[in-house]
PDB file of N, CA and C in Angstrom:
ATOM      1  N   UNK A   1      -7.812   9.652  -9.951  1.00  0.00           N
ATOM      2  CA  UNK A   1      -6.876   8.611 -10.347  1.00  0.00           C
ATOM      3  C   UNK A   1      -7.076   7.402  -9.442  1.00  0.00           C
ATOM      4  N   UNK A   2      -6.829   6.574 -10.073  1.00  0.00           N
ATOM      5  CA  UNK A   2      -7.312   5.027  -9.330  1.00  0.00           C
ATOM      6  C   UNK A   2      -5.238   4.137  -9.413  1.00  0.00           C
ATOM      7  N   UNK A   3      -5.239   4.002  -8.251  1.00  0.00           N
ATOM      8  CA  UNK A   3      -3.959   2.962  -8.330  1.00  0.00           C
ATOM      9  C   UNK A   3      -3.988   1.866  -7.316  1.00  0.00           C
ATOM     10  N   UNK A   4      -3.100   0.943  -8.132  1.00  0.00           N
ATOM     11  CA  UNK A   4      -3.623  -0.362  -7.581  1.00  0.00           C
ATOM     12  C   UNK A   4      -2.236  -0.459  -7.083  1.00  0.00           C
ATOM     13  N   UNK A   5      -1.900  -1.291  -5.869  1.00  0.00           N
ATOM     14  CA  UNK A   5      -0.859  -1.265  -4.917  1.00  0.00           C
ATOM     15  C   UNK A   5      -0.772  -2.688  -4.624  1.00  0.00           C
ATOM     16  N   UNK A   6       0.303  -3.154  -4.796  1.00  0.00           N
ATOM     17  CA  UNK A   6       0.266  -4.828  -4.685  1.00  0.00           C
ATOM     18  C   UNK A   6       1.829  -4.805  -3.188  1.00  0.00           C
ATOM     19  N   UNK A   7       1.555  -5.479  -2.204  1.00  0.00           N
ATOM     20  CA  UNK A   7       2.023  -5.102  -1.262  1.00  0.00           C
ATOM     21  C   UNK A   7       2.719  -6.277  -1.536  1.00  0.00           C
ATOM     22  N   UNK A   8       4.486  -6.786  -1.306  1.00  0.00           N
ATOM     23  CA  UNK A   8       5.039  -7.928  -0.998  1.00  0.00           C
ATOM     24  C   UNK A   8       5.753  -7.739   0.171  1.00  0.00           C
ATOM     25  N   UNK A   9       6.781  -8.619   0.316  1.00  0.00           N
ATOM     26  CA  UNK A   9       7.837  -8.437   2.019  1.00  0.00           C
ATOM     27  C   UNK A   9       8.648  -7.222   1.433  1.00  0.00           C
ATOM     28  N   UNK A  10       8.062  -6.175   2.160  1.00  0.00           N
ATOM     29  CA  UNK A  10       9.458  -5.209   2.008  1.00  0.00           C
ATOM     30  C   UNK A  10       9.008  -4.203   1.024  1.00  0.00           C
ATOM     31  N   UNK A  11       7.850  -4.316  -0.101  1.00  0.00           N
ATOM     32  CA  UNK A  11       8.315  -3.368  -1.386  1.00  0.00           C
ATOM     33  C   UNK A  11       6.798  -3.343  -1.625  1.00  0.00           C
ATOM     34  N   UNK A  12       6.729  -2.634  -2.093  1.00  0.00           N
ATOM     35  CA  UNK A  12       5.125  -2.006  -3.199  1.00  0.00           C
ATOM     36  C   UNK A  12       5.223  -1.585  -4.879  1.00  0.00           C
ATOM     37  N   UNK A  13       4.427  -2.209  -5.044  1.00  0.00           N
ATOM     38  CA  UNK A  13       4.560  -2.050  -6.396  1.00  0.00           C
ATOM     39  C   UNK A  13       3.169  -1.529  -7.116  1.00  0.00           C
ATOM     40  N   UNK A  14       3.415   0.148  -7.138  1.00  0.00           N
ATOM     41  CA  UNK A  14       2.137   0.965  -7.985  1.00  0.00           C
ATOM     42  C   UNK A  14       2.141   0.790  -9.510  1.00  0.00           C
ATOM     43  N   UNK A  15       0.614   0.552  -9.668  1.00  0.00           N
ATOM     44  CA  UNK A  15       0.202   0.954 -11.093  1.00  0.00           C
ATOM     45  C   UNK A  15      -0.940   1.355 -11.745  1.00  0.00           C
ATOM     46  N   UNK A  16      -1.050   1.883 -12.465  1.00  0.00           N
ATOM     47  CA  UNK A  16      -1.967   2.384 -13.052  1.00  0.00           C
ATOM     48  C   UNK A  16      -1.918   3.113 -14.222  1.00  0.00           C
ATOM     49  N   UNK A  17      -3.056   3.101 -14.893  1.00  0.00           N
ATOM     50  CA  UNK A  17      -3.150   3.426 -16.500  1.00  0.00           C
ATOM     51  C   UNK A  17      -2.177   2.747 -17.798  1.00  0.00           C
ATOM     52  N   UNK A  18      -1.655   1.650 -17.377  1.00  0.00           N
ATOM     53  CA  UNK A  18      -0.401   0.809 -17.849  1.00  0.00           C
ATOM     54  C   UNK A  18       0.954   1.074 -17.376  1.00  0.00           C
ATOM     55  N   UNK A  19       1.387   2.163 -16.314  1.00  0.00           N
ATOM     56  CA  UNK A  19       2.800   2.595 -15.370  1.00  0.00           C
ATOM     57  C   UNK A  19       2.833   1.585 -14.751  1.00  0.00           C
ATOM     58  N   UNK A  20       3.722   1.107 -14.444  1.00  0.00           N
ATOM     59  CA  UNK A  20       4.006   0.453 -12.840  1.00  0.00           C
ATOM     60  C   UNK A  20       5.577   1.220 -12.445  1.00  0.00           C
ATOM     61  N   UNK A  21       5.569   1.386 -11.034  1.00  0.00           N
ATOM     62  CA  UNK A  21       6.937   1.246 -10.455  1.00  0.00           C
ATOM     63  C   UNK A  21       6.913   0.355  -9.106  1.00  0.00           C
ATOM     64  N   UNK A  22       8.196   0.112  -8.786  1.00  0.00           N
ATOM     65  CA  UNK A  22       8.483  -0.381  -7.716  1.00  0.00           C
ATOM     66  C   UNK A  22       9.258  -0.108  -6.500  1.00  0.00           C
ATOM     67  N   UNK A  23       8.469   0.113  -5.384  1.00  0.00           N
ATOM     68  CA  UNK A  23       9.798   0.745  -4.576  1.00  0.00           C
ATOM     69  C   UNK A  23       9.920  -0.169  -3.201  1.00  0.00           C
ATOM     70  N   UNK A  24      10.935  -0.051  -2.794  1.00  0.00           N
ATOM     71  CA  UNK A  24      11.621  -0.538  -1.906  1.00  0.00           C
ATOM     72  C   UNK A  24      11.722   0.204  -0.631  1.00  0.00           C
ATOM     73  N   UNK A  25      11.235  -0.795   0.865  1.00  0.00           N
ATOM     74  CA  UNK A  25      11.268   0.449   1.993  1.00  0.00           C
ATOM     75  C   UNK A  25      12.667   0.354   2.582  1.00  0.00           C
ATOM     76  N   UNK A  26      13.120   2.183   3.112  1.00  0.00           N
ATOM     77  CA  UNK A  26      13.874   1.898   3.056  1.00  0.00           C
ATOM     78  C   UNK A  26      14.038   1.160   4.323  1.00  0.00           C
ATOM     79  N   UNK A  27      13.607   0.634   5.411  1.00  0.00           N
ATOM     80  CA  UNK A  27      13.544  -0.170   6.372  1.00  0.00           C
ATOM     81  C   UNK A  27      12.776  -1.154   6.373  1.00  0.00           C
ATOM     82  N   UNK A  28      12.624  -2.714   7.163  1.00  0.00           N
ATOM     83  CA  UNK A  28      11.967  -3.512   7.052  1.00  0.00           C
ATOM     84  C   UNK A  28      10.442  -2.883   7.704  1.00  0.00           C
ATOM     85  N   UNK A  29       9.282  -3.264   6.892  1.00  0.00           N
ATOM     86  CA  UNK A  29       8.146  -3.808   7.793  1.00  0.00           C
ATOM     87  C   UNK A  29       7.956  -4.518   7.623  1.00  0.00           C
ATOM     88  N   UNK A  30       7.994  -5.725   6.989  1.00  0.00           N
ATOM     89  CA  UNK A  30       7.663  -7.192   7.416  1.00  0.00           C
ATOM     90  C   UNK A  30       8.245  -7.697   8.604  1.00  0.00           C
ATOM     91  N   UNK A  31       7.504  -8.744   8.988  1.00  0.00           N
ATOM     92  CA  UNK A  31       8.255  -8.991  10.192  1.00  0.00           C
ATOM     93  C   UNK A  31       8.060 -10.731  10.141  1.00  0.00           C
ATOM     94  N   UNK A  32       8.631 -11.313  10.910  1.00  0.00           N
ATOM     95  CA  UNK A  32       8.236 -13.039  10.287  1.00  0.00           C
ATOM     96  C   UNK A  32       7.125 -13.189  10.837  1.00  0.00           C
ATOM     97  N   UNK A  33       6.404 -12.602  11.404  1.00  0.00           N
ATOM     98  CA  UNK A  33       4.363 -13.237  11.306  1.00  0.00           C
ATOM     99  C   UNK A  33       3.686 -12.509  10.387  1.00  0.00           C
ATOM    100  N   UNK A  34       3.926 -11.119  10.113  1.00  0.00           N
ATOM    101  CA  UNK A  34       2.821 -10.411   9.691  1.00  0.00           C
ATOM    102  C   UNK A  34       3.762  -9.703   8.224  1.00  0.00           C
ATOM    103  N   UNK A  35       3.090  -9.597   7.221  1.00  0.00           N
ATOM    104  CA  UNK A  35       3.240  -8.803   5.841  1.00  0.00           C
ATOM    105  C   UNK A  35       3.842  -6.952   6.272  1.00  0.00           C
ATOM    106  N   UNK A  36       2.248  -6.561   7.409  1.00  0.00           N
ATOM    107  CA  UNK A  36       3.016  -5.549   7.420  1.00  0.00           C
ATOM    108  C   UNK A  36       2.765  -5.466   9.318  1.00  0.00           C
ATOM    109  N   UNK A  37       4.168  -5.794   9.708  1.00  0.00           N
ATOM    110  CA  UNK A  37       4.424  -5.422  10.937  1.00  0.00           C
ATOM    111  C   UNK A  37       4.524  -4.843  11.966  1.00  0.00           C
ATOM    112  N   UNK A  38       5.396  -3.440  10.831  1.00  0.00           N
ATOM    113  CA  UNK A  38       6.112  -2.004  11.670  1.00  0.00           C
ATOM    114  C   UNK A  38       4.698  -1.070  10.460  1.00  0.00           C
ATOM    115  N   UNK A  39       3.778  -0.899  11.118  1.00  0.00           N
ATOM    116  CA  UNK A  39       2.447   0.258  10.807  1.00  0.00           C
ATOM    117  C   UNK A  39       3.047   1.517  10.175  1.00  0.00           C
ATOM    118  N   UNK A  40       4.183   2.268  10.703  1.00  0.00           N
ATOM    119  CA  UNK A  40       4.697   3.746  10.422  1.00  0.00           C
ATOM    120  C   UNK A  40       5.449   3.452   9.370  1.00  0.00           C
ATOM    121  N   UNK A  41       6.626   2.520   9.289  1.00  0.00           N
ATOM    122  CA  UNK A  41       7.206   2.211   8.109  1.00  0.00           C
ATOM    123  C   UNK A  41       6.641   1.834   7.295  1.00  0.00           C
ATOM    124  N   UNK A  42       5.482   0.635   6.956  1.00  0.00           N
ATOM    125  CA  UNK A  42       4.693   1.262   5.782  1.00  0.00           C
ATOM    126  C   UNK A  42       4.021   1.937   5.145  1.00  0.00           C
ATOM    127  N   UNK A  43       3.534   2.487   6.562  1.00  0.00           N
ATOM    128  CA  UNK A  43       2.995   3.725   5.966  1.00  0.00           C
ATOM    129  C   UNK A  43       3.654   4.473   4.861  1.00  0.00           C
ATOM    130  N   UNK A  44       4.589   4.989   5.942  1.00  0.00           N
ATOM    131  CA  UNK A  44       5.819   5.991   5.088  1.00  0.00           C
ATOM    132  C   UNK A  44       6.127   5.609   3.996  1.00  0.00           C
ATOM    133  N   UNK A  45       6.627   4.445   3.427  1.00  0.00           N
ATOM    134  CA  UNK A  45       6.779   4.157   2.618  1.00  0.00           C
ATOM    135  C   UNK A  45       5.449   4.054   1.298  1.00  0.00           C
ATOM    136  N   UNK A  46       4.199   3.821   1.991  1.00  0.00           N
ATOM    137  CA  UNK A  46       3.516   4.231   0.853  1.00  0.00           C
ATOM    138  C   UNK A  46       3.473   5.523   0.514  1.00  0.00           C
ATOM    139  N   UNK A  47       3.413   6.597   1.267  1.00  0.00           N
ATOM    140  CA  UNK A  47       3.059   7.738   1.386  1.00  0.00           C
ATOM    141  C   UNK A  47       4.503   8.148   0.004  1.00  0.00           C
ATOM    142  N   UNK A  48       5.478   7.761   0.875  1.00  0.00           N
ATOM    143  CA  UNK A  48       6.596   8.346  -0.370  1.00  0.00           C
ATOM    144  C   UNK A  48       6.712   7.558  -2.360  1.00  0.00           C
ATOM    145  N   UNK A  49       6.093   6.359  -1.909  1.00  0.00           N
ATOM    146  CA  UNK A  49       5.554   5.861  -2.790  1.00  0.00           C
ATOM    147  C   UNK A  49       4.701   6.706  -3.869  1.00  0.00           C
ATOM    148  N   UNK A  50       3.509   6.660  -3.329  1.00  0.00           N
ATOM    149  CA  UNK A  50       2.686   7.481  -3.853  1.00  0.00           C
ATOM    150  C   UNK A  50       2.778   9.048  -4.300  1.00  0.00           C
ATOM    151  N   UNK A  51       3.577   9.779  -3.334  1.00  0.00           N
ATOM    152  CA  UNK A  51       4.180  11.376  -4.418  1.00  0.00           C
ATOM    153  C   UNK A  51       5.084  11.283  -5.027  1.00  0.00           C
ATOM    154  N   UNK A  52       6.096  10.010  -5.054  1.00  0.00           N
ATOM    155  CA  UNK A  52       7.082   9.910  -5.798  1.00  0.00           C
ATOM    156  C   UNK A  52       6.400   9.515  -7.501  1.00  0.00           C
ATOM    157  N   UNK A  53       5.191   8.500  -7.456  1.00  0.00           N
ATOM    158  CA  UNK A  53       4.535   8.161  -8.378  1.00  0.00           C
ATOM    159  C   UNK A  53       3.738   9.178  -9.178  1.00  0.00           C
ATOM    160  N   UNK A  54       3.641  10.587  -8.450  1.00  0.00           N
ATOM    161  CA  UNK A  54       2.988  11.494  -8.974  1.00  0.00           C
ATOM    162  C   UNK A  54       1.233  11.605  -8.879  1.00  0.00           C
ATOM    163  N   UNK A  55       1.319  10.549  -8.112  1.00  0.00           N
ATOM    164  CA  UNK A  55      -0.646  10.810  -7.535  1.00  0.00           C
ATOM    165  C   UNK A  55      -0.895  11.965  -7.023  1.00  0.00           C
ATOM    166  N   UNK A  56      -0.556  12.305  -5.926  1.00  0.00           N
ATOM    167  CA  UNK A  56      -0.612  13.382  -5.114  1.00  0.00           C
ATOM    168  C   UNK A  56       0.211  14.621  -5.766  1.00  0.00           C
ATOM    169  N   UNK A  57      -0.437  15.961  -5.562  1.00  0.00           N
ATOM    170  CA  UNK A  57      -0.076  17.256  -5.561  1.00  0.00           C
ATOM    171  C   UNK A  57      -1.096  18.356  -5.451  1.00  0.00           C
ATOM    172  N   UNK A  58      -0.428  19.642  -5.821  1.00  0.00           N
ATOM    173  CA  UNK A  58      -1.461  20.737  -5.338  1.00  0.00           C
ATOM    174  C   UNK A  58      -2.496  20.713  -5.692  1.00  0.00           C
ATOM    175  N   UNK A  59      -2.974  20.869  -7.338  1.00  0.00           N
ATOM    176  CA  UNK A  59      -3.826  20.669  -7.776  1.00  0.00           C
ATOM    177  C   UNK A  59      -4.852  19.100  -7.955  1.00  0.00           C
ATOM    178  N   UNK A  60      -4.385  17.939  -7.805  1.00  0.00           N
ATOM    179  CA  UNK A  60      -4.679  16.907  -8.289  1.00  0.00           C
ATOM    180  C   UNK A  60      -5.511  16.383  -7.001  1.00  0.00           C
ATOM    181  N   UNK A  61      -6.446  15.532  -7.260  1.00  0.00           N
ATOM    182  CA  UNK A  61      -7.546  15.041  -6.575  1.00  0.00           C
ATOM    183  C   UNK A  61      -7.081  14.092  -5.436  1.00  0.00           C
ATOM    184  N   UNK A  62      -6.895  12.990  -4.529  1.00  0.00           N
ATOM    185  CA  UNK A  62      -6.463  12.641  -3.935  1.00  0.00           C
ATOM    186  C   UNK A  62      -6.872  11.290  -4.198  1.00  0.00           C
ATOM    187  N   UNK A  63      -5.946  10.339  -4.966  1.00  0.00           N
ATOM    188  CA  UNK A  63      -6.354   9.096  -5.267  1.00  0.00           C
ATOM    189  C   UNK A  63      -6.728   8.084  -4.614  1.00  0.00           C
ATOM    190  N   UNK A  64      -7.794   7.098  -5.662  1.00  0.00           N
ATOM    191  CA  UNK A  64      -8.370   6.250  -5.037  1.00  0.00           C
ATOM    192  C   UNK A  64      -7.341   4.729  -5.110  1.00  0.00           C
ATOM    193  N   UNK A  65      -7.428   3.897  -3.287  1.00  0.00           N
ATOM    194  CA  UNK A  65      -5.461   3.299  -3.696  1.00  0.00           C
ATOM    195  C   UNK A  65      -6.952   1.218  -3.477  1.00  0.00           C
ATOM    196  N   UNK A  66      -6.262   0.535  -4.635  1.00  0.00           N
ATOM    197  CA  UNK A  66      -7.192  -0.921  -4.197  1.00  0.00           C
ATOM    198  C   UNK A  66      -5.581  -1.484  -4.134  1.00  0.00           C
ATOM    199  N   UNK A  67      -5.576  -1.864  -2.951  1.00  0.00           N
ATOM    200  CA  UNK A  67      -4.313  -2.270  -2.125  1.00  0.00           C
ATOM    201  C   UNK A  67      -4.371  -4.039  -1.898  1.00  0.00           C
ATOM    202  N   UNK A  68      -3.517  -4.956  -2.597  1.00  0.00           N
ATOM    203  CA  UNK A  68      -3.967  -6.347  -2.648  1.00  0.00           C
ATOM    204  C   UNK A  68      -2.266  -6.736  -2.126  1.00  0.00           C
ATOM    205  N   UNK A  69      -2.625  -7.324  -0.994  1.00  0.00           N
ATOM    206  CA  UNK A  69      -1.096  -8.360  -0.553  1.00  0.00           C
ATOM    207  C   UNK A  69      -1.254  -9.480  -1.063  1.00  0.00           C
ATOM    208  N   UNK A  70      -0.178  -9.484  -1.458  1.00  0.00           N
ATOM    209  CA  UNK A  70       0.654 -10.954  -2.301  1.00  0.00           C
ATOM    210  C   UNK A  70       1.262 -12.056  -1.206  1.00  0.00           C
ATOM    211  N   UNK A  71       1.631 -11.768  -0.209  1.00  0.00           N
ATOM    212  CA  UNK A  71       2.283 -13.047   0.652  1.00  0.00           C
ATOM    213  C   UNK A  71       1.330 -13.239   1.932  1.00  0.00           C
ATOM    214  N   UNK A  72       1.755 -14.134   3.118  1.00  0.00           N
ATOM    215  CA  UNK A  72       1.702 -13.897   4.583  1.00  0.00           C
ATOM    216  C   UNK A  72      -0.071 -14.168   3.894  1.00  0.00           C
ATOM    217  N   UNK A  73      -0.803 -14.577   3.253  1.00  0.00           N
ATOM    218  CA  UNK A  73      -2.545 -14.948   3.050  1.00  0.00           C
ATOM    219  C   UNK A  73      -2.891 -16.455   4.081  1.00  0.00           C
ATOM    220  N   UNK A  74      -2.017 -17.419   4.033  1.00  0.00           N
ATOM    221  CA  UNK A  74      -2.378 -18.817   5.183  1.00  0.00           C
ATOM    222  C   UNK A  74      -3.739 -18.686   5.450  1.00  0.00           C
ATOM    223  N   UNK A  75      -4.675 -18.932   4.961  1.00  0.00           N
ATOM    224  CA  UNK A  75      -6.068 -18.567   6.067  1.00  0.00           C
ATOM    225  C   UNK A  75      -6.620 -17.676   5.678  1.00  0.00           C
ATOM    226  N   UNK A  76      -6.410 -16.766   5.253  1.00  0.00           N
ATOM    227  CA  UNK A  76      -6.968 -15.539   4.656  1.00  0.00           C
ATOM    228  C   UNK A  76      -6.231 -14.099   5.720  1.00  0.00           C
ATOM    229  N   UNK A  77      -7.177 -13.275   5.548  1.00  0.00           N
ATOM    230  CA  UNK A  77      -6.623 -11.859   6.311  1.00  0.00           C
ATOM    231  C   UNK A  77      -7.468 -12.256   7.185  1.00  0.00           C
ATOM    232  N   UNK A  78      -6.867 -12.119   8.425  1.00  0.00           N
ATOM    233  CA  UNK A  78      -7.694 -11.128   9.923  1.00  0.00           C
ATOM    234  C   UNK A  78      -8.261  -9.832   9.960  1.00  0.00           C
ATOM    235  N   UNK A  79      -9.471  -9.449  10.539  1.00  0.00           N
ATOM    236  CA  UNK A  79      -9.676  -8.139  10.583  1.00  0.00           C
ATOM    237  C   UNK A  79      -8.702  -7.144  10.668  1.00  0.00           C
ATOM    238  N   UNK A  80      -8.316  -7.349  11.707  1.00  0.00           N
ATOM    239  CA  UNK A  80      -6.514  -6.632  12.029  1.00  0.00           C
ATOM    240  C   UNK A  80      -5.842  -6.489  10.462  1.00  0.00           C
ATOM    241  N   UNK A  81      -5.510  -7.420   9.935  1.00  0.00           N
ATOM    242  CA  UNK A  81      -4.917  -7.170   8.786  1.00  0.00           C
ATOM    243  C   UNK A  81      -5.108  -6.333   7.324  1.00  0.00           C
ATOM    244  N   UNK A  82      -6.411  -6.673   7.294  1.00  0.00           N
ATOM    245  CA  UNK A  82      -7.509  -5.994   6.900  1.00  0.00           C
ATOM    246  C   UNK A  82      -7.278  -4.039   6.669  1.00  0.00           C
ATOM    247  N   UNK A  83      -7.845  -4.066   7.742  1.00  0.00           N
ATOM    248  CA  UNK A  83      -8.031  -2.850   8.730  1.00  0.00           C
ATOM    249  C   UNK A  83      -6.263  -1.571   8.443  1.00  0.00           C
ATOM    250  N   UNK A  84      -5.347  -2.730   8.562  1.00  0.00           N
ATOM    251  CA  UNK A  84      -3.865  -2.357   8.703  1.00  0.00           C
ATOM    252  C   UNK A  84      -3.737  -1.674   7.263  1.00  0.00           C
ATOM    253  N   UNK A  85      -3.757  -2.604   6.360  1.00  0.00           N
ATOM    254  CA  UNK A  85      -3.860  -2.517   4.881  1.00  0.00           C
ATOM    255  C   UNK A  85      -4.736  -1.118   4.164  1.00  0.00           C
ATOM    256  N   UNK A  86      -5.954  -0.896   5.064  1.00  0.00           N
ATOM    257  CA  UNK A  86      -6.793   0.487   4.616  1.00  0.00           C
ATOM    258  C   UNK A  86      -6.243   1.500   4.963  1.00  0.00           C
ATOM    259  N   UNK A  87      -5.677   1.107   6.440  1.00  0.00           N
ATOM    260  CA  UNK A  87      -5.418   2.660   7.295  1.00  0.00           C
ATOM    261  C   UNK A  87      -3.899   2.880   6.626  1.00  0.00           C
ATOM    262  N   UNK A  88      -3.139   2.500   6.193  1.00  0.00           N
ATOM    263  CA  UNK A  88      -1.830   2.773   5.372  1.00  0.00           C
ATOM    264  C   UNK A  88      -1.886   3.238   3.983  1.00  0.00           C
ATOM    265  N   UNK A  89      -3.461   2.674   3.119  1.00  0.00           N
ATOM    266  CA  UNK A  89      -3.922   3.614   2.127  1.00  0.00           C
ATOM    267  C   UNK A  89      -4.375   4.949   2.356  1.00  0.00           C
ATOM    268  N   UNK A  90      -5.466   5.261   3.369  1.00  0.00           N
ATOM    269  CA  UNK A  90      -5.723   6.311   3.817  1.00  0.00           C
ATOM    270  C   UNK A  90      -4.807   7.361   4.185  1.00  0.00           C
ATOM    271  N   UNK A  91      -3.400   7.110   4.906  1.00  0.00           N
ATOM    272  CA  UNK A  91      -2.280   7.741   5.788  1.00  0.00           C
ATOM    273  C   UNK A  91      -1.608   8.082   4.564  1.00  0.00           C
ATOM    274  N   UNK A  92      -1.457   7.163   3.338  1.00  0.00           N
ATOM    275  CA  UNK A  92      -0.865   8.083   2.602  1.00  0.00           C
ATOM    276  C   UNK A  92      -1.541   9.128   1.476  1.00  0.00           C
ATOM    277  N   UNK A  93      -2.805   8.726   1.494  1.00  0.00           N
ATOM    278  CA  UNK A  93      -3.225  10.142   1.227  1.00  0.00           C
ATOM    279  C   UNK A  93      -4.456   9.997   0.158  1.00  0.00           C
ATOM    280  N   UNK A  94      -5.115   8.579   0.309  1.00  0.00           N
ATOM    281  CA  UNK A  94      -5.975   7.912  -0.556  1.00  0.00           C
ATOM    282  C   UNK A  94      -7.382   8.290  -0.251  1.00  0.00           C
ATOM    283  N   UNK A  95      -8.103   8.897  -0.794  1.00  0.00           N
ATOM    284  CA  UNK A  95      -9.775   9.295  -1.046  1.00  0.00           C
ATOM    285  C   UNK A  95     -10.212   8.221  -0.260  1.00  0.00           C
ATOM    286  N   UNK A  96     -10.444   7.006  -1.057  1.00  0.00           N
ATOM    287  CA  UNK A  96     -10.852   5.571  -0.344  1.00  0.00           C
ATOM    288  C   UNK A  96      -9.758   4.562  -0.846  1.00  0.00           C
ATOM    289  N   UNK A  97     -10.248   4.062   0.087  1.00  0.00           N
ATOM    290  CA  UNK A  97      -9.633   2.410   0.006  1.00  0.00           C
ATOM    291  C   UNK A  97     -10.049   1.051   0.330  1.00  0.00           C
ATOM    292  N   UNK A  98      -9.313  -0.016  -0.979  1.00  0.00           N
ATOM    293  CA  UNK A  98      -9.956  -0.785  -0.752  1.00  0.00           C
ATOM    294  C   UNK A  98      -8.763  -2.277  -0.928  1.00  0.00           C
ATOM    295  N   UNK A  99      -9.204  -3.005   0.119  1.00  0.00           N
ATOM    296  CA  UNK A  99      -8.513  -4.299   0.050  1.00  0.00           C
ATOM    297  C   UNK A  99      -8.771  -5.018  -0.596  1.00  0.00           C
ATOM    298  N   UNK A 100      -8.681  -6.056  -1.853  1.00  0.00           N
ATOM    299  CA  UNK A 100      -8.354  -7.136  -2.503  1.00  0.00           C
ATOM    300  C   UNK A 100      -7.364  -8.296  -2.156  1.00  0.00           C
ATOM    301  N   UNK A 101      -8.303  -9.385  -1.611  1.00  0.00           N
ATOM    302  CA  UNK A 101      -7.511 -10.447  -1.685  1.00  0.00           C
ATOM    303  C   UNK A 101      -7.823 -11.789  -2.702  1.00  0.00           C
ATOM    304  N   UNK A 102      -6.866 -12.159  -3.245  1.00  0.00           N
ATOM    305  CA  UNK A 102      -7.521 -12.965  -4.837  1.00  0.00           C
ATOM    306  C   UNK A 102      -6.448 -14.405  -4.097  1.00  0.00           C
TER     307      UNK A 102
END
């Protein structure tokens, strides 16, 4: 399964195969410099994201997540940012990952 993850202040929004949902963390990680600030809280929040969405389970393969932020771009991404954005696909439980910035 392939899902695409569009990151804004605060919320993620999965979709794939024509689904979308949207969820809300339940704590801030944005922070006023950076999209994603607090590393564990988004994590978590993708992670619950993603089994709540039904990607993940016993049998099922471990999806592939193309993760694109929507705000906080000024300049483009920093490596750091970059980097932040994969390892929060990976943590929640993504085969590969990949960043998109449009």
């Amino acid at each position: 399964m392939e899902i695409k993850v569009d990151v804004y202040s605060n919320k993620m929004v999965l979709s794939s195969e024509g689904r979308s949902m949207t969820f809300h963390s339940k704590e801030p990680f944005t922070t006023t410099r950076l999209l994603i600030g607090k590393f564990y809280v988004a994590e978590e929040c993708l992670k619950n994201a993603v089994k709540e969405y039904g990607a993940i389970g016993f049998f099922k393969r471990a999806p592939k997540i193309i993760i694109q932020p929507h705000e906080y771009l000024e300049g483009g991404l920093s490596e750091v940012e970059d980097r932040i954005l994969r390892e929060i696909a990976l943590g929640a439980g993504a085969r590969e990952a990949h960043v998109v910035v449009k």
